[in-house]
Protein backbone atom coordinates (compact mmCIF):
# COMPACT_ATOMS: atom_id res chain seq x y z
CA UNK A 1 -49.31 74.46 297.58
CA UNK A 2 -48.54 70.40 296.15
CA UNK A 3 -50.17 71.36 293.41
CA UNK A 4 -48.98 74.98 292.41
CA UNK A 5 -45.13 73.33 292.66
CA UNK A 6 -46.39 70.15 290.55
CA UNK A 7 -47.79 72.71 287.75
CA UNK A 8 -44.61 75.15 287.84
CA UNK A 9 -42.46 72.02 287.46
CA UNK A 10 -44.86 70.88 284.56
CA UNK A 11 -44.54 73.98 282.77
CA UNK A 12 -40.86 74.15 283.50
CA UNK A 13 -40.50 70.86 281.69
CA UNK A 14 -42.40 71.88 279.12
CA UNK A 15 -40.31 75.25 278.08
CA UNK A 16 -37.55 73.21 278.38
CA UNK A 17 -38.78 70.51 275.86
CA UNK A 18 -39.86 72.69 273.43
CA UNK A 19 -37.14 75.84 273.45
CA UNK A 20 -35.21 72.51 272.84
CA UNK A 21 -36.39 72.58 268.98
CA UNK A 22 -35.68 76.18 268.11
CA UNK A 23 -31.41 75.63 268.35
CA UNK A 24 -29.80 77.13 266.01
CA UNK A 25 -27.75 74.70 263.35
CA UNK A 26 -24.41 73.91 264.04
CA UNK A 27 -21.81 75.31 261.93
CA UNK A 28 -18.99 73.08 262.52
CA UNK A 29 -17.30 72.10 259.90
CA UNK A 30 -15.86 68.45 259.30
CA UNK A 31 -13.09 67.78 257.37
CA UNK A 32 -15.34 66.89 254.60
CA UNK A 33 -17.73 70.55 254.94
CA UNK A 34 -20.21 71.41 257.15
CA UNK A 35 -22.05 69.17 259.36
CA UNK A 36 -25.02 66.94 257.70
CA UNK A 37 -28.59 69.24 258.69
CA UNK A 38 -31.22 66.70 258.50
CA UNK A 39 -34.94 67.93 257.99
CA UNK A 40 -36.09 70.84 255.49
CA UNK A 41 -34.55 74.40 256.30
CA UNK A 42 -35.99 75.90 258.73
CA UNK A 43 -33.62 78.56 259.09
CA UNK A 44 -32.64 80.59 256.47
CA UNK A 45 -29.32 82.27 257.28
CA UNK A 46 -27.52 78.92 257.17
CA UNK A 47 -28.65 77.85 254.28
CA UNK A 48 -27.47 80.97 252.70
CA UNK A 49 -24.14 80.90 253.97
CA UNK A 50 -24.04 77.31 252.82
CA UNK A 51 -24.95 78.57 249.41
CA UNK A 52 -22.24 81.26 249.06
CA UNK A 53 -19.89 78.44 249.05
CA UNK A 54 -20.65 77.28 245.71
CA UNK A 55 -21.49 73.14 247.05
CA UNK A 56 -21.69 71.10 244.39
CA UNK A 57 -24.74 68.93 244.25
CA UNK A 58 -23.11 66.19 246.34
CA UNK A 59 -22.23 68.40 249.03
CA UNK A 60 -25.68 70.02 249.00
CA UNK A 61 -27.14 66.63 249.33
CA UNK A 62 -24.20 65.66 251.98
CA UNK A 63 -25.08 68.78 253.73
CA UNK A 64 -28.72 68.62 253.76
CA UNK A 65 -29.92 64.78 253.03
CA UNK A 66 -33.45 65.98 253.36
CA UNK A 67 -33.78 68.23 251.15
CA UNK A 68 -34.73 67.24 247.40
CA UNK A 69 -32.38 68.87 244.89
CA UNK A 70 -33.98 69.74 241.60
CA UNK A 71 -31.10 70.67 239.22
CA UNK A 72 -31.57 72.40 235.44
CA UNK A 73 -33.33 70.14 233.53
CA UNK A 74 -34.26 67.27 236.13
CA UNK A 75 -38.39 66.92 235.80
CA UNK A 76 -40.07 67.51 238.89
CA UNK A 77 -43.66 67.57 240.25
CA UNK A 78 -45.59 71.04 240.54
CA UNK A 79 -47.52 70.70 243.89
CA UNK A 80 -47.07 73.12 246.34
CA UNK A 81 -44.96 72.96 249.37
CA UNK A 82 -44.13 75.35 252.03
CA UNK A 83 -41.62 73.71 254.19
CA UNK A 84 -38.95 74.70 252.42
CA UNK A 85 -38.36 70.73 251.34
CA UNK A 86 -37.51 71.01 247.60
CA UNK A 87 -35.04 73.39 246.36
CA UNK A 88 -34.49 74.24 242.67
CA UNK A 89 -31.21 75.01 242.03
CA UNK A 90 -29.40 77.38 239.38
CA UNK A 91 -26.10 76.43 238.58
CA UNK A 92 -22.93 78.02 237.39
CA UNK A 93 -20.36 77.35 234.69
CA UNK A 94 -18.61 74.38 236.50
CA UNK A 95 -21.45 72.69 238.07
CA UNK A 96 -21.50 74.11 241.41
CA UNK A 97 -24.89 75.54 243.07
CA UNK A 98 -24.72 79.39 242.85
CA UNK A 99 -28.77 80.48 243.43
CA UNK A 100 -31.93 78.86 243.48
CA UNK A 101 -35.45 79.08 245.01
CA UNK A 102 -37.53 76.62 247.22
CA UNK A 103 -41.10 75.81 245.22
């Protein structure tokens, strides 16, 4: 019985732990934009909303530190990544990020 109760708690810890890492990001705003989302983007529907308010690139890079911002003419690399770490970004008229792709 010791040892059913020790595994339960185990795999109670466990689930706990690791639901832990699937939060969704915070969308509070500071007085300054939204809050800084370290890592590569993991989840999509953030980053989109972030995107339909035309950041500029220092609030892209204020926003999401991790994240390497290739803008219009900036030479980058052409290896293949799929974490969703580089983003290549299409700007409008006044500078500000309107579209892009992650490559």
């Amino acid at each position: 019985m010791a040892r059913v109760l020790r595994w339960t708690f185990v795999v109670a810890v466990m689930l706990a732990l690791s639901t832990g890492g699937c939060a969704v990001h915070k969308t509070e705003t500071r007085a300054d934009g939204p809050e800084p989302r370290p890592g590569t983007v993991q989840q999509m529907n953030p980053f989109l909303h972030f995107l339909e308010t035309r950041p500029t690139p220092e609030e892209f890079n204020r926003v999401y530190p991790d994240v390497t911002l290739v803008l219009p003419g900036d030479v980058a690399t052409r290896e293949y990544r799929t974490d969703n770490s580089r983003f290549f970004a299409e700007l409008d008229a006044d500078g500000r990020i309107r579209d892009g792709g992650f490559r």
